[in-house]
PDB file of N, CA and C in Angstrom:
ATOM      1  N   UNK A   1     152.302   4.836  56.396  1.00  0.00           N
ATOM      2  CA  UNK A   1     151.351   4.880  57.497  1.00  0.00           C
ATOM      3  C   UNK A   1     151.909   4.193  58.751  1.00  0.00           C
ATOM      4  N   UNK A   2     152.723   3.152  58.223  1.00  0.00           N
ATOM      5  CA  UNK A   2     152.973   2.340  59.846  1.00  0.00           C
ATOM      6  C   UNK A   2     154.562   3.347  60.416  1.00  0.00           C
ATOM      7  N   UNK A   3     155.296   3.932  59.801  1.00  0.00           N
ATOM      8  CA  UNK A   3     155.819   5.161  60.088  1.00  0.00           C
ATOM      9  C   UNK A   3     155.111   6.215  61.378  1.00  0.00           C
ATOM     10  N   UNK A   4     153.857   6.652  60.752  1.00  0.00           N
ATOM     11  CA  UNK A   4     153.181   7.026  61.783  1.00  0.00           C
ATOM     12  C   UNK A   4     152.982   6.664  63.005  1.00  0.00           C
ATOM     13  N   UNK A   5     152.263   5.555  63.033  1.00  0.00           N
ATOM     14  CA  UNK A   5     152.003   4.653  63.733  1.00  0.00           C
ATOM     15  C   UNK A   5     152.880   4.290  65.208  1.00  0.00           C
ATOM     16  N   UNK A   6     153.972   4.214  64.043  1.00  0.00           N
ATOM     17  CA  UNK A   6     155.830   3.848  65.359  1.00  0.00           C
ATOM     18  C   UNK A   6     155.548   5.117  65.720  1.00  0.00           C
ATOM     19  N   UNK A   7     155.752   6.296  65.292  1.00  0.00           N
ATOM     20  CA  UNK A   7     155.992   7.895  66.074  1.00  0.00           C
ATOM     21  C   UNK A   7     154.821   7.749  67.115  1.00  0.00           C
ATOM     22  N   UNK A   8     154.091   7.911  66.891  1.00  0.00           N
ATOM     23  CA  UNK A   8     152.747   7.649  67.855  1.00  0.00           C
ATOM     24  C   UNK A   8     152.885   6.965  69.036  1.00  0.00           C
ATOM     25  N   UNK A   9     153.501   5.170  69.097  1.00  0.00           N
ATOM     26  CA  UNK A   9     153.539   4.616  69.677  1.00  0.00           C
ATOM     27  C   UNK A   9     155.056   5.125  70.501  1.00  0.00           C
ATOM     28  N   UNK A  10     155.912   5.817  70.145  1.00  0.00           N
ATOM     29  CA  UNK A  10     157.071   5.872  70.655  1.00  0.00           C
ATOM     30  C   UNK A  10     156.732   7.388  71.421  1.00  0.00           C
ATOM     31  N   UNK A  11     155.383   8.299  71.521  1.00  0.00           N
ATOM     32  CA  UNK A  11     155.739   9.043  71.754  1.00  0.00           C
ATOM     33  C   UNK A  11     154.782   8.651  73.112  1.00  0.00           C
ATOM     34  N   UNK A  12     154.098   7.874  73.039  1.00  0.00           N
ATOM     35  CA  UNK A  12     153.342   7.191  74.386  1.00  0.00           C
ATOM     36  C   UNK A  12     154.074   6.450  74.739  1.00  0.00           C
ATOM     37  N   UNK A  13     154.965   5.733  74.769  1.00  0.00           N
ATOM     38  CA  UNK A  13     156.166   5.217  75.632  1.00  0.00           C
ATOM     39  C   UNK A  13     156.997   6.010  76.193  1.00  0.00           C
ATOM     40  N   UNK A  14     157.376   6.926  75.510  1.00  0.00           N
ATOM     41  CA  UNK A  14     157.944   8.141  75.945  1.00  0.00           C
ATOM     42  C   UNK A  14     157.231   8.885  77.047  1.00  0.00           C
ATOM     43  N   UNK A  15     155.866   9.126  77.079  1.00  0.00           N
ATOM     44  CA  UNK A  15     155.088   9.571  77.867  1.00  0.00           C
ATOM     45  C   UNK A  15     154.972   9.112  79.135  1.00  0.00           C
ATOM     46  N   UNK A  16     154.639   7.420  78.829  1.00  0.00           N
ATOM     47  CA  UNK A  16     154.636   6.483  80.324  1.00  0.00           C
ATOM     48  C   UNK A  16     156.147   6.580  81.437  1.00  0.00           C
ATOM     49  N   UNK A  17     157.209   6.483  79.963  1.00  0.00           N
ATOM     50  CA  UNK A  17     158.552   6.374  80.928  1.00  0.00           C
ATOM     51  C   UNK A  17     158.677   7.723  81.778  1.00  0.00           C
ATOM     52  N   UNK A  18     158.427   8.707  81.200  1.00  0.00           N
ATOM     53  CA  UNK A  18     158.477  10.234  81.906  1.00  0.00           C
ATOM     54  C   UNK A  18     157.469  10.291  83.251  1.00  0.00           C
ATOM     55  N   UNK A  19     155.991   9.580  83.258  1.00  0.00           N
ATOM     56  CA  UNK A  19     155.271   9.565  84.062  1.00  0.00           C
ATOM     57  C   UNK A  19     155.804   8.607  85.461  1.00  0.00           C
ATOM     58  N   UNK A  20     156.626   7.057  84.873  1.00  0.00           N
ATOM     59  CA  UNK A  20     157.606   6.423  86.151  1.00  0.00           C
ATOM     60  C   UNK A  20     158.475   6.920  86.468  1.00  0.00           C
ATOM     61  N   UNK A  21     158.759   7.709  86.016  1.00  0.00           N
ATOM     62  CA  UNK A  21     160.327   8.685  86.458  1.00  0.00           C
ATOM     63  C   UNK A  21     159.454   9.908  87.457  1.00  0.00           C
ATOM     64  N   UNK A  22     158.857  10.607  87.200  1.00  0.00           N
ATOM     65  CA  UNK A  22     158.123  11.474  88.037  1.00  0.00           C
ATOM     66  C   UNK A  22     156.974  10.237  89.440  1.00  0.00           C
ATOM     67  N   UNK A  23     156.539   9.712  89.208  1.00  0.00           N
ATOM     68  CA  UNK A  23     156.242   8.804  90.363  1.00  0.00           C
ATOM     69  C   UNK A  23     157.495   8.220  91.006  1.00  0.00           C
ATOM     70  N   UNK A  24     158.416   7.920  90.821  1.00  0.00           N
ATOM     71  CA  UNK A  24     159.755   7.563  91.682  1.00  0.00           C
ATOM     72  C   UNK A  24     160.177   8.701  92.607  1.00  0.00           C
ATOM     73  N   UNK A  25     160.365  10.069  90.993  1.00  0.00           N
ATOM     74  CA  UNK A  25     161.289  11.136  92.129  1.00  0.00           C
ATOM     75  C   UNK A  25     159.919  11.633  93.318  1.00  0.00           C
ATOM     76  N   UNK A  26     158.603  11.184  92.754  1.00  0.00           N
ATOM     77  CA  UNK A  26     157.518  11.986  94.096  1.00  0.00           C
ATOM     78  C   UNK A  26     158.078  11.418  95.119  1.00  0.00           C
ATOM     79  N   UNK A  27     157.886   9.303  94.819  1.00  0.00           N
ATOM     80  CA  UNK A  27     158.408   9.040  96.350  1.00  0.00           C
ATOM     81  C   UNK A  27     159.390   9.335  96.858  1.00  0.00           C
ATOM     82  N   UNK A  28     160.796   9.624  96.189  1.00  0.00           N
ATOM     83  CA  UNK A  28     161.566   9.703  96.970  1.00  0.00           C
ATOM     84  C   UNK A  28     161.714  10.751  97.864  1.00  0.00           C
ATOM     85  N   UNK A  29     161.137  11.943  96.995  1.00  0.00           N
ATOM     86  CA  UNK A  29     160.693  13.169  97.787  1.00  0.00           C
ATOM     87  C   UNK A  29     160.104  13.129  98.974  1.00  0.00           C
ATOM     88  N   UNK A  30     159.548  12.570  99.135  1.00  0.00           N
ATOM     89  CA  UNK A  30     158.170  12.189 100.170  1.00  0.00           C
ATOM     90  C   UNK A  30     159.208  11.375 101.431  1.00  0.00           C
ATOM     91  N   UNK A  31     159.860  10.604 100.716  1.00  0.00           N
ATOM     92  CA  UNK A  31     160.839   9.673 102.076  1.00  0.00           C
ATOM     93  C   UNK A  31     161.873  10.671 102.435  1.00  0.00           C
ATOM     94  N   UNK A  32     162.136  11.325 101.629  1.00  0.00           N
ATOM     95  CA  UNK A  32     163.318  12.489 102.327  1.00  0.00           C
ATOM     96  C   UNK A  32     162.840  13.930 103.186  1.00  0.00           C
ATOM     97  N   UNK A  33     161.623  13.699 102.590  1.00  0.00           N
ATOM     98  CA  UNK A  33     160.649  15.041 103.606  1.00  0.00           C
ATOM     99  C   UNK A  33     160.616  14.543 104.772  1.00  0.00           C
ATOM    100  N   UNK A  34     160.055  12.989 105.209  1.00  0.00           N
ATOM    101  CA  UNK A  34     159.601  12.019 106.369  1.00  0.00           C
ATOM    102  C   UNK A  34     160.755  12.150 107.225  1.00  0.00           C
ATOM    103  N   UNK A  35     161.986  12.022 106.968  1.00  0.00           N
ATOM    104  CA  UNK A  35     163.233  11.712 107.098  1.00  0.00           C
ATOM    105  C   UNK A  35     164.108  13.328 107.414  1.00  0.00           C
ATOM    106  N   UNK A  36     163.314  14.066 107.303  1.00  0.00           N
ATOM    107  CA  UNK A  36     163.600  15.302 107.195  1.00  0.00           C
ATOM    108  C   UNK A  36     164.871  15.956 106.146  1.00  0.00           C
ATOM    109  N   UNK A  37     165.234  15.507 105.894  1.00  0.00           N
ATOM    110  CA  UNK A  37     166.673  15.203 105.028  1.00  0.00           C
ATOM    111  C   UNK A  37     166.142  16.772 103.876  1.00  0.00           C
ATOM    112  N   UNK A  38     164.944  16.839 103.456  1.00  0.00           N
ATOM    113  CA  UNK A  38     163.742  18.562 102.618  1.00  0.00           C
ATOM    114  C   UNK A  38     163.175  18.732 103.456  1.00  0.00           C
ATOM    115  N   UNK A  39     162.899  19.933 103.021  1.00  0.00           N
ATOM    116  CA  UNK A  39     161.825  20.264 103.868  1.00  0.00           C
ATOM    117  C   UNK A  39     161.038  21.301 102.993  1.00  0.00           C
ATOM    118  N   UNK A  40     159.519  21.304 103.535  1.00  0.00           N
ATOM    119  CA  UNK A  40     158.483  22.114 102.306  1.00  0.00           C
ATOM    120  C   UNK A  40     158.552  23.720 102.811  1.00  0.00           C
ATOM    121  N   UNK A  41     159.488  23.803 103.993  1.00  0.00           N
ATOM    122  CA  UNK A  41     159.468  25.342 103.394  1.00  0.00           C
ATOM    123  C   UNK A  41     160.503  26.192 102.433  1.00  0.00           C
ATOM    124  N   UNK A  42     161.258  25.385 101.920  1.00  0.00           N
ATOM    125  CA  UNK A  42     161.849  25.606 101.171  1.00  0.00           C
ATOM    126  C   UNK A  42     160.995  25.880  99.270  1.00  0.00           C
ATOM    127  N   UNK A  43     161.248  27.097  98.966  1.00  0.00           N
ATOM    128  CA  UNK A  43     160.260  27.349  97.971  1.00  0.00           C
ATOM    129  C   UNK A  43     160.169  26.345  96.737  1.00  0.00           C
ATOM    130  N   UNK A  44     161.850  25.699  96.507  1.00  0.00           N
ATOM    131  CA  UNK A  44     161.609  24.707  95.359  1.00  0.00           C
ATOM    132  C   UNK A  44     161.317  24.011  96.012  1.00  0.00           C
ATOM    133  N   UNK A  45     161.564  23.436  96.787  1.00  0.00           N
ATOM    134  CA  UNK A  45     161.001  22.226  96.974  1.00  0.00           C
ATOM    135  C   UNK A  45     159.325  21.759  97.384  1.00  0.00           C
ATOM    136  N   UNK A  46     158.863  23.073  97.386  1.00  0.00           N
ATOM    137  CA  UNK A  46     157.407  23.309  97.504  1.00  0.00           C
ATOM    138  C   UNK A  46     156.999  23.168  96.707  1.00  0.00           C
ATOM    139  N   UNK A  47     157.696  23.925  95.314  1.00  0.00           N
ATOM    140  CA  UNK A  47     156.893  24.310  93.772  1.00  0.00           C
ATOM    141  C   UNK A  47     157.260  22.467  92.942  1.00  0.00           C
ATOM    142  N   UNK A  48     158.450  21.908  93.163  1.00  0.00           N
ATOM    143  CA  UNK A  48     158.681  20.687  92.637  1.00  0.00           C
ATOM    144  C   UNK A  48     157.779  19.569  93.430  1.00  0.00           C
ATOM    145  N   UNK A  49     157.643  19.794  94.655  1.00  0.00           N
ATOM    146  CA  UNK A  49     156.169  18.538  95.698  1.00  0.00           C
ATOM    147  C   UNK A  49     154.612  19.103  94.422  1.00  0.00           C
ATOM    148  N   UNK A  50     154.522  20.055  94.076  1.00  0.00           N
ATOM    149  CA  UNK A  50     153.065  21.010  93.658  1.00  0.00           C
ATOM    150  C   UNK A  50     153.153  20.103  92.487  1.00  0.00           C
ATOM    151  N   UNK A  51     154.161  20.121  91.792  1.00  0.00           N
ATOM    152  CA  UNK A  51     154.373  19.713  90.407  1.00  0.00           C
ATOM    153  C   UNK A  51     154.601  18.565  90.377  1.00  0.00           C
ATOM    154  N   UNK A  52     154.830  17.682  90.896  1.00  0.00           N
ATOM    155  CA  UNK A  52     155.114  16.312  91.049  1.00  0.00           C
ATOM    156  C   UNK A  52     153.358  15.466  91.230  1.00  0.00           C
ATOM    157  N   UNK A  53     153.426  16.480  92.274  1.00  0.00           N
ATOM    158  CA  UNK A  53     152.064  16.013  93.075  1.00  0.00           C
ATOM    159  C   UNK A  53     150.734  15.885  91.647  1.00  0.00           C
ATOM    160  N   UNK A  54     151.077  16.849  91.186  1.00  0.00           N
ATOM    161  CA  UNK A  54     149.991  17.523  89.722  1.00  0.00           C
ATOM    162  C   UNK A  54     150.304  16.792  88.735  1.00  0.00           C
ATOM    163  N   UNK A  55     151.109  16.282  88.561  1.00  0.00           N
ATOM    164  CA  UNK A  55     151.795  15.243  87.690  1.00  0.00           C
ATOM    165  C   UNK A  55     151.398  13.547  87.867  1.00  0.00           C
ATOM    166  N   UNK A  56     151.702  13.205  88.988  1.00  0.00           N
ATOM    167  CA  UNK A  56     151.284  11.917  89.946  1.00  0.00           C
ATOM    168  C   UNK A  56     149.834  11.358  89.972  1.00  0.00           C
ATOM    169  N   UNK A  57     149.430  12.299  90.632  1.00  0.00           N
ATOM    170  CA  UNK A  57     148.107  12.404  91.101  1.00  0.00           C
ATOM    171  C   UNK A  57     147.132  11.481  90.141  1.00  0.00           C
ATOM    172  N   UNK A  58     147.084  11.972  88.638  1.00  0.00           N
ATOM    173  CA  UNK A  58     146.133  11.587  87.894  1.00  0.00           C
ATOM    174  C   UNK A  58     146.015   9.909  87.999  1.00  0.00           C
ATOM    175  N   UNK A  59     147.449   9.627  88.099  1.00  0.00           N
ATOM    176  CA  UNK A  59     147.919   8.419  87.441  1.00  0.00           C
ATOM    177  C   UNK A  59     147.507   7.470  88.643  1.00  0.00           C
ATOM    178  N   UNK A  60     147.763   8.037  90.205  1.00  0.00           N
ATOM    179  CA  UNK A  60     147.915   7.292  91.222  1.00  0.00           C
ATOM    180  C   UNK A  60     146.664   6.740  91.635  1.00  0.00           C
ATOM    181  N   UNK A  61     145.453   8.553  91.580  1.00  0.00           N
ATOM    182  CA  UNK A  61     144.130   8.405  92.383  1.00  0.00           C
ATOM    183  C   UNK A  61     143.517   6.926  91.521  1.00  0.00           C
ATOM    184  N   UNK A  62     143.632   6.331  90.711  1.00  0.00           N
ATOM    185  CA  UNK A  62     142.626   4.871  90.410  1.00  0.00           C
ATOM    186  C   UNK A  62     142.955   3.942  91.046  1.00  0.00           C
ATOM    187  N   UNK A  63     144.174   3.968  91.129  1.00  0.00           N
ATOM    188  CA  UNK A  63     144.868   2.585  91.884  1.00  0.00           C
ATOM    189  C   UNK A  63     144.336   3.106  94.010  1.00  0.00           C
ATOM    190  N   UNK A  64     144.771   4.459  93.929  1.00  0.00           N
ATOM    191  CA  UNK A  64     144.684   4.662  95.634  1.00  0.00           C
ATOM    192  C   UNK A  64     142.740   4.421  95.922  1.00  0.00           C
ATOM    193  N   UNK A  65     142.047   4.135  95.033  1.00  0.00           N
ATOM    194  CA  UNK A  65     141.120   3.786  95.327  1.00  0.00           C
ATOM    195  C   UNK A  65     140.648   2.528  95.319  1.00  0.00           C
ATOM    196  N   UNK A  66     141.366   1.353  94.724  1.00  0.00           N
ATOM    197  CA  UNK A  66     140.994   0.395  95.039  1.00  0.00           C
ATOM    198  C   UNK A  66     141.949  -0.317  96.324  1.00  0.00           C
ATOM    199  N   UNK A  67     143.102   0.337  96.447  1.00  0.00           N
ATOM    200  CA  UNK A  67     144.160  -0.159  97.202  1.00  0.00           C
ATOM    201  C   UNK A  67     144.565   0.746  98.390  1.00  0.00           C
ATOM    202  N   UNK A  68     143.835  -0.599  99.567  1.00  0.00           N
ATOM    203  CA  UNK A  68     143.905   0.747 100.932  1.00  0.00           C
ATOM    204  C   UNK A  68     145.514   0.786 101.402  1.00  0.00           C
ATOM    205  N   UNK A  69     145.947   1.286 102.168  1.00  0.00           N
ATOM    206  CA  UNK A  69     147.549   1.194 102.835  1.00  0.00           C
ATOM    207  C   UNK A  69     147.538   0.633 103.820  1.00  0.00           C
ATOM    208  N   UNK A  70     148.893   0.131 103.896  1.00  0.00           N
ATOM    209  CA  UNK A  70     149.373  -1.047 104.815  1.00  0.00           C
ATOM    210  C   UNK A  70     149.870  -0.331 105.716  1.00  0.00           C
ATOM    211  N   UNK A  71     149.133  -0.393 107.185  1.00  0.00           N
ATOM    212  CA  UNK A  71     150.138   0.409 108.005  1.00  0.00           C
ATOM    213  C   UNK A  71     150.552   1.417 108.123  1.00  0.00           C
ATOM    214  N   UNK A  72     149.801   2.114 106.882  1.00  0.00           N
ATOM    215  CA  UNK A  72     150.731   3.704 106.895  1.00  0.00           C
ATOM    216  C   UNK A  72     151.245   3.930 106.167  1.00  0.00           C
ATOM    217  N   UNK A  73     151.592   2.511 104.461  1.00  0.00           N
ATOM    218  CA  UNK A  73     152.558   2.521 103.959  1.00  0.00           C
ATOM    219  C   UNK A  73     152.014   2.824 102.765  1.00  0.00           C
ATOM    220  N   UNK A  74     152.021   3.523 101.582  1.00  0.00           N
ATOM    221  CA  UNK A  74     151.379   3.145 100.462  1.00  0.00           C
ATOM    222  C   UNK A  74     151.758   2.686  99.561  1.00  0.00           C
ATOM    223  N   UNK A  75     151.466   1.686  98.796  1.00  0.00           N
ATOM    224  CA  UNK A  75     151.822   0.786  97.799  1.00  0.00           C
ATOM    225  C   UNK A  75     151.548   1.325  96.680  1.00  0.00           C
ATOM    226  N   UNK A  76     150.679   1.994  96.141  1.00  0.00           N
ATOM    227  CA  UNK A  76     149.896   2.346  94.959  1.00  0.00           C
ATOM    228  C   UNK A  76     151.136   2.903  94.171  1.00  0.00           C
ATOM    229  N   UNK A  77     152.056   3.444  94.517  1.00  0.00           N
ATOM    230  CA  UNK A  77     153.499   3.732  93.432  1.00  0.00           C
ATOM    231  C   UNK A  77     154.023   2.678  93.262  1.00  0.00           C
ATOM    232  N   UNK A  78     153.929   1.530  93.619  1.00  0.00           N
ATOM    233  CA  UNK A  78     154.756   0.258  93.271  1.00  0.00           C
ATOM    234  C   UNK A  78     153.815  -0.064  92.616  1.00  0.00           C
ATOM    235  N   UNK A  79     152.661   0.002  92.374  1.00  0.00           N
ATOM    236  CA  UNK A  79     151.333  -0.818  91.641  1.00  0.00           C
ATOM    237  C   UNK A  79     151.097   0.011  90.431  1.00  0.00           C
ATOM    238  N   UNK A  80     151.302   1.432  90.820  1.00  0.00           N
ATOM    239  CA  UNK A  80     151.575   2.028  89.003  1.00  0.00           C
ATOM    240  C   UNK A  80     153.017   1.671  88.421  1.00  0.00           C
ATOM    241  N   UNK A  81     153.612   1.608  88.631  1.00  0.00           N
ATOM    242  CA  UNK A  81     154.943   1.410  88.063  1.00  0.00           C
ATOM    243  C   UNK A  81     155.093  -0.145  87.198  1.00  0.00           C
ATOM    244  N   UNK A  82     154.849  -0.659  88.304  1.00  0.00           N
ATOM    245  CA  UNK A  82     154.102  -2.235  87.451  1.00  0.00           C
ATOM    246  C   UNK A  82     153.651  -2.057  86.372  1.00  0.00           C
ATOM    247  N   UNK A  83     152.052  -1.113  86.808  1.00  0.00           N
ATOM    248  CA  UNK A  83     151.652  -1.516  85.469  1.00  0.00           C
ATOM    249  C   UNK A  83     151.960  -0.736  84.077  1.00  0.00           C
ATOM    250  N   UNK A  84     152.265   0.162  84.108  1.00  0.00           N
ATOM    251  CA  UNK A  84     153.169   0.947  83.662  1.00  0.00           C
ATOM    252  C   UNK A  84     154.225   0.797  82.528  1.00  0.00           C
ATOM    253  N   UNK A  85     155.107  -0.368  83.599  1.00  0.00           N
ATOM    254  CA  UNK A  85     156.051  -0.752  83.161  1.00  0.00           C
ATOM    255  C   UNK A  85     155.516  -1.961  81.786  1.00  0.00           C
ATOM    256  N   UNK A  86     154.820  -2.833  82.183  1.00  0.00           N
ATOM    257  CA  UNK A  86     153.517  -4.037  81.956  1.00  0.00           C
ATOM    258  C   UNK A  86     153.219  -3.373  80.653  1.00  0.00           C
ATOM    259  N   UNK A  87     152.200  -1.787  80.598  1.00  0.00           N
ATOM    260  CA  UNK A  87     151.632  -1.539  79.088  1.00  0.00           C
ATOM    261  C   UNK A  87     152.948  -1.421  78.145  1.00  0.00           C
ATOM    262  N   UNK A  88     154.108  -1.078  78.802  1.00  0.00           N
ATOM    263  CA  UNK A  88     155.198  -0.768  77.639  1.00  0.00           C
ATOM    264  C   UNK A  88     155.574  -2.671  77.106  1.00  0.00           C
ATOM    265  N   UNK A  89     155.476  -3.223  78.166  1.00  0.00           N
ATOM    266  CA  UNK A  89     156.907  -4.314  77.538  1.00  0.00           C
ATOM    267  C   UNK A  89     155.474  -5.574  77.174  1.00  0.00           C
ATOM    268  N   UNK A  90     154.099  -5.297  76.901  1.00  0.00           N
ATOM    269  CA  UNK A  90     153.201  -6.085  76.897  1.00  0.00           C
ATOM    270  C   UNK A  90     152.631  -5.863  75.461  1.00  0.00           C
ATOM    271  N   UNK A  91     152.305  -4.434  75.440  1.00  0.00           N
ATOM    272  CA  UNK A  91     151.455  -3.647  74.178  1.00  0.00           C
ATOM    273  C   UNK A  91     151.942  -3.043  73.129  1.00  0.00           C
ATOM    274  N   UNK A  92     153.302  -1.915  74.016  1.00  0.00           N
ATOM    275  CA  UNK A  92     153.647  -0.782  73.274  1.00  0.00           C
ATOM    276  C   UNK A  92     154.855  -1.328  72.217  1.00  0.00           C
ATOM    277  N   UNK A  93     155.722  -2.223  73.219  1.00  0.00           N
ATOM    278  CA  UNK A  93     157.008  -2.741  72.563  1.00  0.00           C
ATOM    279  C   UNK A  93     156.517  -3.415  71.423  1.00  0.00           C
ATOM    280  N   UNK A  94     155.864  -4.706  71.363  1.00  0.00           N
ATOM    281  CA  UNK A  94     155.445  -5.634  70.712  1.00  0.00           C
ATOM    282  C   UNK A  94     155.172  -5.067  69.303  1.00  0.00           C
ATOM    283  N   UNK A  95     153.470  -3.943  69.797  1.00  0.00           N
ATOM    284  CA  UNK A  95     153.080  -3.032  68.627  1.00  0.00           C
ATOM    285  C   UNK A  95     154.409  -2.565  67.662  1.00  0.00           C
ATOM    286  N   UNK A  96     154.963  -1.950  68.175  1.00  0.00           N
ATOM    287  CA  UNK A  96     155.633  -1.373  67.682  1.00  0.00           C
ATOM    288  C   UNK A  96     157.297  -2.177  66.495  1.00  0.00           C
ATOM    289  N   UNK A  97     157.414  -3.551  67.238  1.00  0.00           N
ATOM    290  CA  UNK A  97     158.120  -4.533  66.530  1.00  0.00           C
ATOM    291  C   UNK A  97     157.268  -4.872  65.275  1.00  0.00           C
ATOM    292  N   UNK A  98     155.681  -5.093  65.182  1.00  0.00           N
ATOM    293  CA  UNK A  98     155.311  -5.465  64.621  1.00  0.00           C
ATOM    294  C   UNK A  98     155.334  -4.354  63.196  1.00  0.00           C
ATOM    295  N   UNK A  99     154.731  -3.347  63.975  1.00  0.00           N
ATOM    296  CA  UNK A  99     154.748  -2.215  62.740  1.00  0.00           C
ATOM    297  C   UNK A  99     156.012  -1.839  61.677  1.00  0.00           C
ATOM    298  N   UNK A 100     157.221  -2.276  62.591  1.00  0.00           N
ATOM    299  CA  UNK A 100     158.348  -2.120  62.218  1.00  0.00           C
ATOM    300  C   UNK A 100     158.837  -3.066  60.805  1.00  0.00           C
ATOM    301  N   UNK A 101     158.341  -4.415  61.216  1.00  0.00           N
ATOM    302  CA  UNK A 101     158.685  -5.287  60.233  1.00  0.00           C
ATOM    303  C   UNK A 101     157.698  -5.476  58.889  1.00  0.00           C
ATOM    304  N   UNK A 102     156.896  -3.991  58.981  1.00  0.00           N
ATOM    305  CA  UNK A 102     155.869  -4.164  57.952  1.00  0.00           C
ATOM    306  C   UNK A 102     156.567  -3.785  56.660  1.00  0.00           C
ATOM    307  N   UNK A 103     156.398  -3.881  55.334  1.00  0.00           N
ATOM    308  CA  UNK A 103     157.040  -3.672  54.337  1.00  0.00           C
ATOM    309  C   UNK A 103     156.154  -2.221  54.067  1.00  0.00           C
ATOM    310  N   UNK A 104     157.138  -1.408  53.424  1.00  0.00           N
ATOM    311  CA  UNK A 104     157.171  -0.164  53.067  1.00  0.00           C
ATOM    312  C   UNK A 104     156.444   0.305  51.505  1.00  0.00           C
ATOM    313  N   UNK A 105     155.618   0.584  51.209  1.00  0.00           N
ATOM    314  CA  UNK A 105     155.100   0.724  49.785  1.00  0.00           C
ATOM    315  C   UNK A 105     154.651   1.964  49.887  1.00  0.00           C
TER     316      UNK A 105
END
């Protein structure tokens, strides 16, 4: 059972790390659009902003509602990533050491 358990927990770590990796490449997207460096009429790079955006979004809109922007700037990708980072090396890791060292019967 605690077999299970690890798969489970490794496949929601897996999940979170894929979700900070897609919130990074949004921003960087976003600073290279600003910067002009992309541009959205370009069709991938339309369909990868759509998909990023659809991807992001879920994770971002709780935080972009309690947290207004600075200037213009938005923080709320540095504030998911945190925490993010926080449920893995707080909950997920730990859980998962623990389950590990359980004896096998």
């Amino acid at each position: 059972m605690a077999h299970l358990l690890i798969f489970v927990l490794y496949v929601i770590r897996a999940v979170l790390e894929l979700e900070s990796l897609a919130i990074i490449i949004w921003a960087l997207m976003s600073w290279l659009v600003q910067f002009n460096v992309m541009n959205y009429r370009h069709p991938v790079v339309r369909q990868l902003d759509a998909f990023l955006e659809a991807v992001t979004r879920p994770v971002l809109r709780p935080f972009r509602r309690i947290i207004q922007t600075f200037g213009g700037i938005d923080i709320t990708p540095i504030i998911a990533l945190i925490v993010i980072q926080g449920l893995i090396d707080i909950l997920i890791e730990p859980a998962m050491r623990y389950l590990a060292a359980q004896p096998i019967f």
